[in-house]
Protein backbone atom coordinates (compact mmCIF):
# COMPACT_ATOMS: atom_id res chain seq x y z
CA UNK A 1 0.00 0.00 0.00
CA UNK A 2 1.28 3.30 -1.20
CA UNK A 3 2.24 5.11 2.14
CA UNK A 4 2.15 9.03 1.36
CA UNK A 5 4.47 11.34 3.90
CA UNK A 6 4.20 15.08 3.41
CA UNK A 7 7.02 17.96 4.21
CA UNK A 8 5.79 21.03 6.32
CA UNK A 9 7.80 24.06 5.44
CA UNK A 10 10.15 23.82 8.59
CA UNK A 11 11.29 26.98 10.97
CA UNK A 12 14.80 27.13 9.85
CA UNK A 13 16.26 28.53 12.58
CA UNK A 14 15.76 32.45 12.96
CA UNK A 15 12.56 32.69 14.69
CA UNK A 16 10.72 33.46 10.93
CA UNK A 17 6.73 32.81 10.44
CA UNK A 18 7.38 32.35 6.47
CA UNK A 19 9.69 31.84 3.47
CA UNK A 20 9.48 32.35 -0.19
CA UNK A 21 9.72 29.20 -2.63
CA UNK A 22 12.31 30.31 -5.05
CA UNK A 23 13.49 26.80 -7.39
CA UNK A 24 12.35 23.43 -7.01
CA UNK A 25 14.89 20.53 -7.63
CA UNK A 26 12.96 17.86 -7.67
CA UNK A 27 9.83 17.91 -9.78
CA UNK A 28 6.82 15.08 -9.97
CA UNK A 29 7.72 11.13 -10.32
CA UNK A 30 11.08 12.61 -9.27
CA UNK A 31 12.96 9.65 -6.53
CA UNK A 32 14.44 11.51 -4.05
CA UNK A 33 16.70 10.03 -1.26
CA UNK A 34 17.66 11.33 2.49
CA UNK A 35 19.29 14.85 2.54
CA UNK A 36 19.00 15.01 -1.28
CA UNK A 37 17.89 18.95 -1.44
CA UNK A 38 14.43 19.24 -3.12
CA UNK A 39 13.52 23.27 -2.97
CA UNK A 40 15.39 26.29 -1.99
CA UNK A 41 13.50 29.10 0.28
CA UNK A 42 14.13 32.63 0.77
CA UNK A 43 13.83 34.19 4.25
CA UNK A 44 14.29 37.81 5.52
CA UNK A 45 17.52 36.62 6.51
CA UNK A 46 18.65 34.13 3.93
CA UNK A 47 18.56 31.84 0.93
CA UNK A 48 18.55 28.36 2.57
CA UNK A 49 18.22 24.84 0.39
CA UNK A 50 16.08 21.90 2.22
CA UNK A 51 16.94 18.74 2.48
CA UNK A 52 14.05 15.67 2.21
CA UNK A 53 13.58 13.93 5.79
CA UNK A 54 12.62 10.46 3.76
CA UNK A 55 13.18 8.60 0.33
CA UNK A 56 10.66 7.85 -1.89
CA UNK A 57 8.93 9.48 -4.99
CA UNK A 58 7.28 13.07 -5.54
CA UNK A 59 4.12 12.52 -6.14
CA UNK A 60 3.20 16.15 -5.55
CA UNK A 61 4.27 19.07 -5.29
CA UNK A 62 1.88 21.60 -2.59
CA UNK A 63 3.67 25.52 -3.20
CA UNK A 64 4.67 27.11 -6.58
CA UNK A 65 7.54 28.92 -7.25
CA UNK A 66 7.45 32.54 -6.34
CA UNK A 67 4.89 31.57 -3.24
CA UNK A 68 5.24 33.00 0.34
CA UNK A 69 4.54 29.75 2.41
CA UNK A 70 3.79 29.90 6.28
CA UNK A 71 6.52 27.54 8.52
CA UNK A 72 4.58 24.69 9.00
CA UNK A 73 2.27 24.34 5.90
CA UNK A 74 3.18 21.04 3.37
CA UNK A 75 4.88 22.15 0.28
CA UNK A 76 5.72 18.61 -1.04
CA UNK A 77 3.85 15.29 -0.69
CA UNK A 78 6.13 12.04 -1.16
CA UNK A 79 5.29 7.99 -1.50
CA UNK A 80 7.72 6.46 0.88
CA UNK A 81 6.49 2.98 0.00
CA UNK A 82 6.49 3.27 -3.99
CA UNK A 83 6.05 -0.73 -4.14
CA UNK A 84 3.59 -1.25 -2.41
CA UNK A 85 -0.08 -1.80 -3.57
CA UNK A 86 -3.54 -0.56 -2.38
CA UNK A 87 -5.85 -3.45 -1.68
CA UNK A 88 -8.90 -3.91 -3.85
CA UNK A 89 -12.06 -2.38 -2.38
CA UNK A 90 -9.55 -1.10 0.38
CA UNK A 91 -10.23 2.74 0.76
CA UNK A 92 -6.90 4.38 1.17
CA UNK A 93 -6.24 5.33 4.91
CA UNK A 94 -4.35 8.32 4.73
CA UNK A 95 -4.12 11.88 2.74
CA UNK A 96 -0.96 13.07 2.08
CA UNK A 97 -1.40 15.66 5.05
CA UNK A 98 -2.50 12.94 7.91
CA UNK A 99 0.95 12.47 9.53
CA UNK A 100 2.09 14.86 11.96
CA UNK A 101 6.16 13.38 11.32
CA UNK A 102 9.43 14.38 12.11
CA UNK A 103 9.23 15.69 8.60
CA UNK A 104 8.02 19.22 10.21
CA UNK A 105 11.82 20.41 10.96
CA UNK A 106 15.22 19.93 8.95
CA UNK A 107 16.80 16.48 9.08
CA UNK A 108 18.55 15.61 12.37
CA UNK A 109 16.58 17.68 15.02
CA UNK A 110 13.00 15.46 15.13
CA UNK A 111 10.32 16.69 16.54
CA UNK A 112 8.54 16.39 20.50
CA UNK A 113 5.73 13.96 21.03
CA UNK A 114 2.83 14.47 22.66
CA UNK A 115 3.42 11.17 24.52
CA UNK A 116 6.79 11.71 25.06
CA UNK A 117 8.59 9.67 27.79
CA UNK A 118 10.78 10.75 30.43
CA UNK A 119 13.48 9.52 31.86
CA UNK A 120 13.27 8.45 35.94
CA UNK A 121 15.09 11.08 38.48
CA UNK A 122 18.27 9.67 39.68
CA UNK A 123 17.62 8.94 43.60
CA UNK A 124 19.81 11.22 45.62
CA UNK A 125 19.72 9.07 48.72
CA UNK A 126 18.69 5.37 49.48
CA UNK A 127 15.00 5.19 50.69
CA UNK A 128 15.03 3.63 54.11
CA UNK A 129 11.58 2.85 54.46
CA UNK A 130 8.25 3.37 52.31
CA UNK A 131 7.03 6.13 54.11
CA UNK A 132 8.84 9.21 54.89
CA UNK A 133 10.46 9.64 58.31
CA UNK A 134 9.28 12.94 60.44
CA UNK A 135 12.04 14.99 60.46
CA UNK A 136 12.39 18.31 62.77
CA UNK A 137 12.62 21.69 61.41
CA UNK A 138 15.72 22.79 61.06
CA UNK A 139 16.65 26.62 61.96
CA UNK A 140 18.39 28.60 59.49
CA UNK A 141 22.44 29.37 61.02
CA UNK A 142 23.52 32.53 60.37
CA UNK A 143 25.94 33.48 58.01
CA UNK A 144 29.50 33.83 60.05
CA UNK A 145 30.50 37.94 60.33
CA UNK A 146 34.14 39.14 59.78
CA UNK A 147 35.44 41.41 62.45
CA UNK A 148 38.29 43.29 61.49
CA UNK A 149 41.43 42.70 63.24
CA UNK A 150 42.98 46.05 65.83
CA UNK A 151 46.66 45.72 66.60
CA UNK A 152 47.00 45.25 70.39
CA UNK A 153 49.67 47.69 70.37
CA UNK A 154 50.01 51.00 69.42
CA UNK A 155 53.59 51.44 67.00
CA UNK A 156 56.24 53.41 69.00
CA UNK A 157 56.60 56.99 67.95
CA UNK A 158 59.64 59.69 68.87
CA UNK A 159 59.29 62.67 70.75
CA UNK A 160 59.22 65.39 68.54
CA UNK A 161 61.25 68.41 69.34
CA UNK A 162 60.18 71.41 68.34
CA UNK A 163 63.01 73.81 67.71
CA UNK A 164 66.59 72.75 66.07
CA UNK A 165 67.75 71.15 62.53
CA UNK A 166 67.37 67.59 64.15
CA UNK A 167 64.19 68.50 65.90
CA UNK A 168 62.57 64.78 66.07
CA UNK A 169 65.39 62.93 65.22
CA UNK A 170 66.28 59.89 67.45
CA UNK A 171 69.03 57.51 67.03
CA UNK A 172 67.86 53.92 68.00
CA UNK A 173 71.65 52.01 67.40
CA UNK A 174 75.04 52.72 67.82
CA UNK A 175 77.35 55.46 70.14
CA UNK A 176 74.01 57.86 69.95
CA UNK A 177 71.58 55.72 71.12
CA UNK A 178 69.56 56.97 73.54
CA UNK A 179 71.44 60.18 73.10
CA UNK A 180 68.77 63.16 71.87
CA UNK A 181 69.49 66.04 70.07
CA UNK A 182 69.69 69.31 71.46
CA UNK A 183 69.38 73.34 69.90
């Protein structure tokens, strides 16, 4: 059976609402493959050439040349399944719009599911038993204050004489020491 996958106009990265169709590559009965580029868009921004998310052939193609297409809207619809046959008195299942497929954003980056699964939380301790131990309150400590440190001792500081050359001079070592000068 004939399985038909269509490609939404993807947001190609800069936060645009709609592109310009400016050449297709691929035309009508056309096989494509994987990454083979099919049409080349024009954005505010920049000329960017799309790649096909699937292989198959083009069995249609949704936005003309010249067209301003909003990000998310089909502009090609390809038969990924080009073998297979639709059973007799078997009404076909699906339109070429009924998938909702990774095919919405450039190869590579998929798409979220609505059912998505998530991963389990890594346990941070052991549990010890099923049901959760009372635990006190805890206060909040303070946060520690620096005190500055004072020196204990004040540095030693000469007399000062107030008249002479050598007013305030001291000497500290040698045949002087202790001696002061005098005007």
């Amino acid at each position: 059976m004939p399985t038909f996958r269509s490609f939404r106009l993807p947001d190609v990265g800069e936060g645009l609402t709609e592109a310009d169709i400016v050449d297709w590559r691929v035309a009508v009965g056309d096989e494509v493959q994987v990454n083979q580029t099919i049409v080349e868009i024009e954005t505010a921004k920049s000329l960017v050439e799309l790649p096909s998310p699937f292989a198959g052939v083009v069995t249609e193609i949704l936005a003309e040349v010249g067209a301003t297409v909003d990000v998310g809207t089909p502009i090609i619809v390809v038969d990924v399944d080009p073998t297979g046959e639709a059973g007799e008195g078997e009404p076909e299942s699906e339109s070429p719009q009924a998938h909702d497929t990774s095919g919405d954003v450039l190869v590579g980056y998929g798409t979220k599911h609505a059912h998505g699964h998530r991963r389990p939380r890594k346990a941070t301790a052991p549990a010890a038993s099923a049901a959760p131990a009372a635990t006190a309150p805890v206060a909040p400590t303070p946060a520690p204050v620096a005190t500055p440190t004072v020196p204990t001792t004040a540095p030693a500081r000469p007399a000062a004489s107030t008249s002479g050359p050598a007013a305030g001079i001291r000497a500290t070592s040698g045949p002087a020491a202790g001696v002061r000068a005098t005007s």
